[in-house]
Protein backbone atom coordinates (compact mmCIF):
# COMPACT_ATOMS: atom_id res chain seq x y z
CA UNK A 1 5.62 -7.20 10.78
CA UNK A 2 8.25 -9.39 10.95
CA UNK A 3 9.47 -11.46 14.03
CA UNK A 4 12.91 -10.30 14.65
CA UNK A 5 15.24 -9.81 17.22
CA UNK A 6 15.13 -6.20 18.14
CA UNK A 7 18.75 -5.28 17.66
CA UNK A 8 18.19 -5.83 13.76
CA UNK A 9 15.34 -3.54 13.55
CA UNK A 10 17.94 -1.00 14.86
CA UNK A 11 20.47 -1.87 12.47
CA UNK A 12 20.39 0.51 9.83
CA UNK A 13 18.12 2.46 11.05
CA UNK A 14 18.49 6.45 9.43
CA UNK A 15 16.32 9.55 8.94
CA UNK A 16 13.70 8.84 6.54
CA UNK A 17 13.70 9.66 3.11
CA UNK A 18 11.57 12.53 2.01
CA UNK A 19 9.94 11.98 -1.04
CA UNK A 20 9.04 14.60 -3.39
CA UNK A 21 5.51 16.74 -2.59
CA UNK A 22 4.06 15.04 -5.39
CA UNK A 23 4.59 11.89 -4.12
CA UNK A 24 2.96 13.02 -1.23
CA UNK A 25 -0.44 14.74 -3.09
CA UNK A 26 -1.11 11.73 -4.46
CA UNK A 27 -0.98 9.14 -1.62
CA UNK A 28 -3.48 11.32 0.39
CA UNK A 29 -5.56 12.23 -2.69
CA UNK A 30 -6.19 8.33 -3.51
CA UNK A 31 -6.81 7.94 0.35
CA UNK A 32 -9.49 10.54 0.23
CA UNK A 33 -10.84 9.93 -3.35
CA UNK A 34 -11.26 6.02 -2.95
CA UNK A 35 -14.92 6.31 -1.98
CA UNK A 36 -16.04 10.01 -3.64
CA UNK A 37 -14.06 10.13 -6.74
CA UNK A 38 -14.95 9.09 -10.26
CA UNK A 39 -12.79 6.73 -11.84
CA UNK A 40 -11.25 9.18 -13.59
CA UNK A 41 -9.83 11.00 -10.65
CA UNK A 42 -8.64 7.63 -9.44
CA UNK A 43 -6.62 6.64 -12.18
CA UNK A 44 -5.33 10.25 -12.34
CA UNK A 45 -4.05 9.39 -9.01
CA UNK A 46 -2.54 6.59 -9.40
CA UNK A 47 -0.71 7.51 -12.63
CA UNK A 48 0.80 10.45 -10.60
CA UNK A 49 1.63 7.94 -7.54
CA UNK A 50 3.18 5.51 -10.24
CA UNK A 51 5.57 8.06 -11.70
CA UNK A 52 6.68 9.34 -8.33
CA UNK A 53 7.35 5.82 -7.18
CA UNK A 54 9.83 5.51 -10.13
CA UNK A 55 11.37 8.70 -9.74
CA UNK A 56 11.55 8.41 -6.00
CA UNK A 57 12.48 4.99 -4.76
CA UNK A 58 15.15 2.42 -6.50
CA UNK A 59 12.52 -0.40 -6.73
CA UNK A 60 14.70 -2.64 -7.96
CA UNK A 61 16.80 -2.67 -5.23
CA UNK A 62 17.16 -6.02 -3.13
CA UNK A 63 17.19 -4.10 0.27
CA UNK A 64 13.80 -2.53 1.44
CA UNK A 65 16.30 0.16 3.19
CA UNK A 66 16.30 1.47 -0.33
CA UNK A 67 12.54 1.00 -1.06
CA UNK A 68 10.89 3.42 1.49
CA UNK A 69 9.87 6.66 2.05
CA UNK A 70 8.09 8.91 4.63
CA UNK A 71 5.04 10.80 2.93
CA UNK A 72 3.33 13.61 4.64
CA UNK A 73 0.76 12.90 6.91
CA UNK A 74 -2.96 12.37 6.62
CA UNK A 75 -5.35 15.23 8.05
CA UNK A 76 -8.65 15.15 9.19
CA UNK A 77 -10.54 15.65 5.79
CA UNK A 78 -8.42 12.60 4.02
CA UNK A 79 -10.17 10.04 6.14
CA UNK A 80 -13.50 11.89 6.61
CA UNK A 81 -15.71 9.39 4.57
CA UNK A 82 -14.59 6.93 7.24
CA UNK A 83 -15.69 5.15 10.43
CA UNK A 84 -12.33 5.40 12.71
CA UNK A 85 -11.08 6.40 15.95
CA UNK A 86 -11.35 9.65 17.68
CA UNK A 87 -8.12 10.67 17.08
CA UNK A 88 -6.12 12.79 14.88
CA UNK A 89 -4.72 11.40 11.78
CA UNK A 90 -1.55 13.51 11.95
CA UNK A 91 -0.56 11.63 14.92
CA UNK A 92 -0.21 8.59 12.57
CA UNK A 93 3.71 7.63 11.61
CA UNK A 94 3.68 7.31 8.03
CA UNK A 95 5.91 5.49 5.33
CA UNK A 96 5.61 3.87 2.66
CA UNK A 97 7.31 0.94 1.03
CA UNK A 98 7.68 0.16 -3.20
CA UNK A 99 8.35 -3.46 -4.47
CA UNK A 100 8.39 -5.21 -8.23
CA UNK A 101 6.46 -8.27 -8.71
CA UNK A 102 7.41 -10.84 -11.55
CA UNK A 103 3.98 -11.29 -11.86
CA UNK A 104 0.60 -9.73 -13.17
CA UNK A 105 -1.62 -7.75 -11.76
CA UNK A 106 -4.56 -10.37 -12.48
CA UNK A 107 -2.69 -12.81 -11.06
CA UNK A 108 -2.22 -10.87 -7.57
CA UNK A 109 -6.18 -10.11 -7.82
CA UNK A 110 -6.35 -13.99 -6.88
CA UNK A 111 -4.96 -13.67 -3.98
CA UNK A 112 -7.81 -11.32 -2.21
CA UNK A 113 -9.82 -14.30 -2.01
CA UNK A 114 -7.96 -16.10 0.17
CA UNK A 115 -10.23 -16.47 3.34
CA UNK A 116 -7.09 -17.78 5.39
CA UNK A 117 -4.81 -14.80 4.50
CA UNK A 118 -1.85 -16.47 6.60
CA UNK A 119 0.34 -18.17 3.50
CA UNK A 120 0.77 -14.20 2.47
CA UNK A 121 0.85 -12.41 5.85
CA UNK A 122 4.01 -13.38 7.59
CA UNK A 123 3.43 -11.21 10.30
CA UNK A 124 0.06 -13.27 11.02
CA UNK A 125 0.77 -16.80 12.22
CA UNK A 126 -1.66 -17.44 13.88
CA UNK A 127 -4.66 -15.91 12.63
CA UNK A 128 -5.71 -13.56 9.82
CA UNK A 129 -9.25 -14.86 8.47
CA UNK A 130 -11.09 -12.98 5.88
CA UNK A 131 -15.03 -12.24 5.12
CA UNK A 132 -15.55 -11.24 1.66
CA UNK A 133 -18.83 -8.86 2.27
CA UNK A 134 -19.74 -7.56 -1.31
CA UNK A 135 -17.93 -8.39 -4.71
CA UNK A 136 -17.50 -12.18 -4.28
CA UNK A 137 -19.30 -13.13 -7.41
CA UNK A 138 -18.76 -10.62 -9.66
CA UNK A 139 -15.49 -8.34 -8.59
CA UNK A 140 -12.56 -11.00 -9.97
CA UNK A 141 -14.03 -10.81 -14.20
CA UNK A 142 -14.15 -6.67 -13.93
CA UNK A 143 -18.37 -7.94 -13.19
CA UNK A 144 -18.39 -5.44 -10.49
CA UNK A 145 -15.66 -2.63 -9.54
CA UNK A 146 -15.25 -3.04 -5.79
CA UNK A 147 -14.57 -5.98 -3.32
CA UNK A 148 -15.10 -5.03 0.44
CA UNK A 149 -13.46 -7.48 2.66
CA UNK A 150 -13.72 -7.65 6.99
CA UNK A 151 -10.61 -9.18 8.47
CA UNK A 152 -9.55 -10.37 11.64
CA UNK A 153 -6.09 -10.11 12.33
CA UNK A 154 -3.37 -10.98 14.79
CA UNK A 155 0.31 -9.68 14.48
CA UNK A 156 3.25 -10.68 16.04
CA UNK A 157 6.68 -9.64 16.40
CA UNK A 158 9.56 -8.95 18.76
CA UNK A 159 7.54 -6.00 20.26
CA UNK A 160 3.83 -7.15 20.25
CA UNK A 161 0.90 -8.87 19.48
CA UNK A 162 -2.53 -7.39 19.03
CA UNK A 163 -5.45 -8.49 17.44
CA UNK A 164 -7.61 -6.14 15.54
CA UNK A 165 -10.43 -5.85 13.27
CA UNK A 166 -9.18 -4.42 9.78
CA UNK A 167 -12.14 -3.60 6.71
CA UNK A 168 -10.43 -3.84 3.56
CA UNK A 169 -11.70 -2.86 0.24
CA UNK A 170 -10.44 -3.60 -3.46
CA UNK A 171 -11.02 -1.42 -6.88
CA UNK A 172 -10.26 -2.53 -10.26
CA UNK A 173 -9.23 1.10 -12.45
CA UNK A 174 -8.91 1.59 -15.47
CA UNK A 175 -5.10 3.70 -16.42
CA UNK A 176 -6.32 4.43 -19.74
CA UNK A 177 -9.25 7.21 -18.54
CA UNK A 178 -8.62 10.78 -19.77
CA UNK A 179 -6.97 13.34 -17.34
CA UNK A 180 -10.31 14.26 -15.38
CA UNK A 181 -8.58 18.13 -15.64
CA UNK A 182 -9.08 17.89 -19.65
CA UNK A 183 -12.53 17.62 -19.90
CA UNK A 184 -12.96 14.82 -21.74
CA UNK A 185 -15.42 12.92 -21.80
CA UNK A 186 -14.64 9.76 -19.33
CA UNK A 187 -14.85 6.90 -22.00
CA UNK A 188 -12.46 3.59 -22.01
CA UNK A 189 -12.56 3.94 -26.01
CA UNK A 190 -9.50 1.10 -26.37
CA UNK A 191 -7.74 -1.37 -24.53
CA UNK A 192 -7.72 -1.25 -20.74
CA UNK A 193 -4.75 -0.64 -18.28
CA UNK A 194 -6.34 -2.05 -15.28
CA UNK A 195 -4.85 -1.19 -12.44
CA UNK A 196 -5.78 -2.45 -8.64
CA UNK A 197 -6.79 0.56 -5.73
CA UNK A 198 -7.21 -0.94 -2.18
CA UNK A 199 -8.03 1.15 0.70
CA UNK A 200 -8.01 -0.39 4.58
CA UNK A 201 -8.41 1.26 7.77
CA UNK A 202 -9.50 0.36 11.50
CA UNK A 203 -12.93 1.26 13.42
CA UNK A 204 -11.61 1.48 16.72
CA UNK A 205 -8.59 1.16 18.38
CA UNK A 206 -7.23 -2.67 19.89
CA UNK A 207 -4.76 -3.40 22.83
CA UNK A 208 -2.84 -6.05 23.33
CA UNK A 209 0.09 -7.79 24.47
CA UNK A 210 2.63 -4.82 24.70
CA UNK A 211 0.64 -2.39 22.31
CA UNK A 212 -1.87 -0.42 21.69
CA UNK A 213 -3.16 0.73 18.10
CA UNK A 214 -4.95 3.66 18.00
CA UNK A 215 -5.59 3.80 15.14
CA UNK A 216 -3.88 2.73 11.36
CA UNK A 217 -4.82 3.83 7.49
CA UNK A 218 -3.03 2.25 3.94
CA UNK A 219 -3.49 2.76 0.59
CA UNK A 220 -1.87 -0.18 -1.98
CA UNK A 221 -1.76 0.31 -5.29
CA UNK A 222 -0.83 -2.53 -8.34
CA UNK A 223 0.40 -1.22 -11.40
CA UNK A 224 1.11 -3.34 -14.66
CA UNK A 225 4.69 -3.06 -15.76
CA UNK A 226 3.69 -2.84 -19.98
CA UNK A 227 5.06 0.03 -21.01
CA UNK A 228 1.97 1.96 -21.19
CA UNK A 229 2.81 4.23 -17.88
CA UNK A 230 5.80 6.12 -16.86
CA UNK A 231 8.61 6.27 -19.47
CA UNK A 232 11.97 7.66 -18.32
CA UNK A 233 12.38 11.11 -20.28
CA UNK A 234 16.46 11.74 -20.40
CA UNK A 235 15.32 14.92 -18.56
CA UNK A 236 13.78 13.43 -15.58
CA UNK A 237 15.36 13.39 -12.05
CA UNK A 238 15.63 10.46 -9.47
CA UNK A 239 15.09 11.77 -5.62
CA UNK A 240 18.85 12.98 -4.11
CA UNK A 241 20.67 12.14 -7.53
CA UNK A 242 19.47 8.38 -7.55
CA UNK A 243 20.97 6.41 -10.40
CA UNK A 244 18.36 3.75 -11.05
CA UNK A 245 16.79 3.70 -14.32
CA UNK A 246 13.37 1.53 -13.38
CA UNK A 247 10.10 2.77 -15.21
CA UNK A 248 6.95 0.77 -16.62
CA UNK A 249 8.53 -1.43 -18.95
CA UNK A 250 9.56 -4.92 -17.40
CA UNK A 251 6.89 -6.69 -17.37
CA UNK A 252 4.98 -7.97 -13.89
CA UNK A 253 3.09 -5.41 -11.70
CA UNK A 254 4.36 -2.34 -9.34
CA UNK A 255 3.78 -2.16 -6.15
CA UNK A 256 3.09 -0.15 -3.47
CA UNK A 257 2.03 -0.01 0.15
CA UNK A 258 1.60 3.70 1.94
CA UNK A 259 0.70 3.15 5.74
CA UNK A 260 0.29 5.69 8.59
CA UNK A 261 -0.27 3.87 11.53
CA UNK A 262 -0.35 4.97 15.61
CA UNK A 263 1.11 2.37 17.86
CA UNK A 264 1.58 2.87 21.44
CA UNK A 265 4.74 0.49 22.36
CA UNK A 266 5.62 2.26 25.64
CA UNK A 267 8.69 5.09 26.00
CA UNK A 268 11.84 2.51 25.33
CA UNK A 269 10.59 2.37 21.63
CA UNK A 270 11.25 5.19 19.00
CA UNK A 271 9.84 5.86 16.03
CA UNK A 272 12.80 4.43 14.06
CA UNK A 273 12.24 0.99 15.71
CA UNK A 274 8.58 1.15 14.64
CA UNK A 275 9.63 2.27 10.94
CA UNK A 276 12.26 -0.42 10.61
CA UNK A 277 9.36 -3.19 12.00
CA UNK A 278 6.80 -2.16 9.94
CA UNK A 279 8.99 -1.59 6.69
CA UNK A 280 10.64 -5.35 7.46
CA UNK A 281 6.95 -6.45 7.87
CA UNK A 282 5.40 -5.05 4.76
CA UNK A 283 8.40 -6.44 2.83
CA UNK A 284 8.17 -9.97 4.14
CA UNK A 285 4.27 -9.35 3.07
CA UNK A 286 5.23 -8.77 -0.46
CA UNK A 287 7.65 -11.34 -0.62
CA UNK A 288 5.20 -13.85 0.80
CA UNK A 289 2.96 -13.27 -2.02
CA UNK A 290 5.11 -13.84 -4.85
CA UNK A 291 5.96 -17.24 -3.04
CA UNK A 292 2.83 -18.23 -2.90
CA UNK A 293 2.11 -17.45 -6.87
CA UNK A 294 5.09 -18.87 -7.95
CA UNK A 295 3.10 -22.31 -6.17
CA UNK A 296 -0.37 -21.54 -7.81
């Protein structure tokens, strides 16, 4: 989350956009699925979450503003394969922020093995180091399919700073799978459409200066832009009569971020303060990254 003063974060600020319920489905199914579903159901998922993120958000604009949504919230069963807080997920604020990379989706893979996550993590000055605990040797050449990660993490902005212990996990999927609803059998009989899946999530809740977390879930998703995925049909409609004409062809990866997060900032700060900081934050995140490509 970006340092900034808090006037800006203001600026702007509007009722959320409502994406539609499919965009929803499939945020919280690839939440829940990560861990119990095959990796058919997973690229299902992310197929659906690919298309809706075309239809629902005008990724190419400059302006995160135009980039967001608010999905519906998580429930108890969507996080029930994890360690977390005592607390219930619908209290989470959710949203959920699209962005197009100019580059590949093998090339962002290299940058989950950065153990000093700072060059890509604006928000994190001062301290975001990373433990790679399973998939070091094997996850980056397709060797193995998941890469679990332990971080510890500091953000800063205008309203806080808290440090926190954040786990982390990476999937490599495979596009190209059969609809799991088909029947087919699950075979990757020609070229792959890999695809990345991350899942993170926090243990237990962490106070600091001005804050408290209770408690904070995300789902990412990169998609390769090769004209193998969603292809506008003349037919199909952008959310509230959007005119942008983005799909899978243009090369580079798609992007996405869903977060619902519970932050205790005190009774000054509403939840479109909290939006606007976050949304600002995961934005300066993604623009980070390419940054730091573009250099290596």
């Amino acid at each position: 989350m970006l340092v900034l003063p808090l006037w800006s974060l203001v600026v702007g600020c509007k009722t959320p956009p409502q994406p539609d319920p499919e965009f929803d489905d499939a945020a919280r199914y690839l939440m829940r699925i990560f861990e119990s579903g095959s990796d058919a159901e997973r690229a299902y998922g992310i197929r659906q979450l690919e298309r809706q993120s075309y239809l629902n958000m005008d990724l190419e604009a400059n302006n995160a503003s135009k980039r967001w949504l608010s999905p519906a919230g998580l429930t108890w069963d969507d996080v029930a394969d994890l360690e977390h807080p005592d607390r219930d997920p619908a209290l989470n604020l959710p949203l959920a922020v699209g962005f197009l990379s100019d580059f590949d989706v093998a090339d962002h893979a290299r940058v989950f093995y950065l153990t000093d996550m700072r060059p890509v993590e604006p928000s994190s000055p001062d301290l975001y180091e990373r433990t790679i605990l399973e998939g070091e040797e094997c996850w980056l050449d397709h060797g193995c399919d998941v890469l679990r990660t332990y971080n510890d993490v500091e953000r800063k902005n205008i309203l806080y700073t808290v440090r926190y212990d954040l786990w982390k996990d990476y999937r490599w999927i495979d596009l190209s799978l059969p609809d799991p609803s088909t029947g087919e059998e699950v075979v990757d009989d020609g070229e792959p459409r890999w695809a990345i899946q991350v899942r993170s999530w926090m243990k237990a809740p962490a106070e600091g200066d001005g804050a408290t977390i209770h408690q904070s879930y995300a789902i990412e998703v990169w998609v390769p832009r090769d004209c193998r995925g969603y292809i506008r049909d003349p037919a199909d409609e952008n959310l509230d009569g959007g005119d942008w004409t983005t799909d899978s062809c243009g090369g580079g990866t798609m992007r996405l971020q869903a977060l619902w997060s519970e932050t205790d900032l005190g009774t000054d700060v509403g939840d479109d303060v909290k939006l606007a900081a976050t949304r600002s934050g995961i934005d300066a995140y993604y623009e980070a990254t390419e940054d730091w490509l573009a250099e290596h």
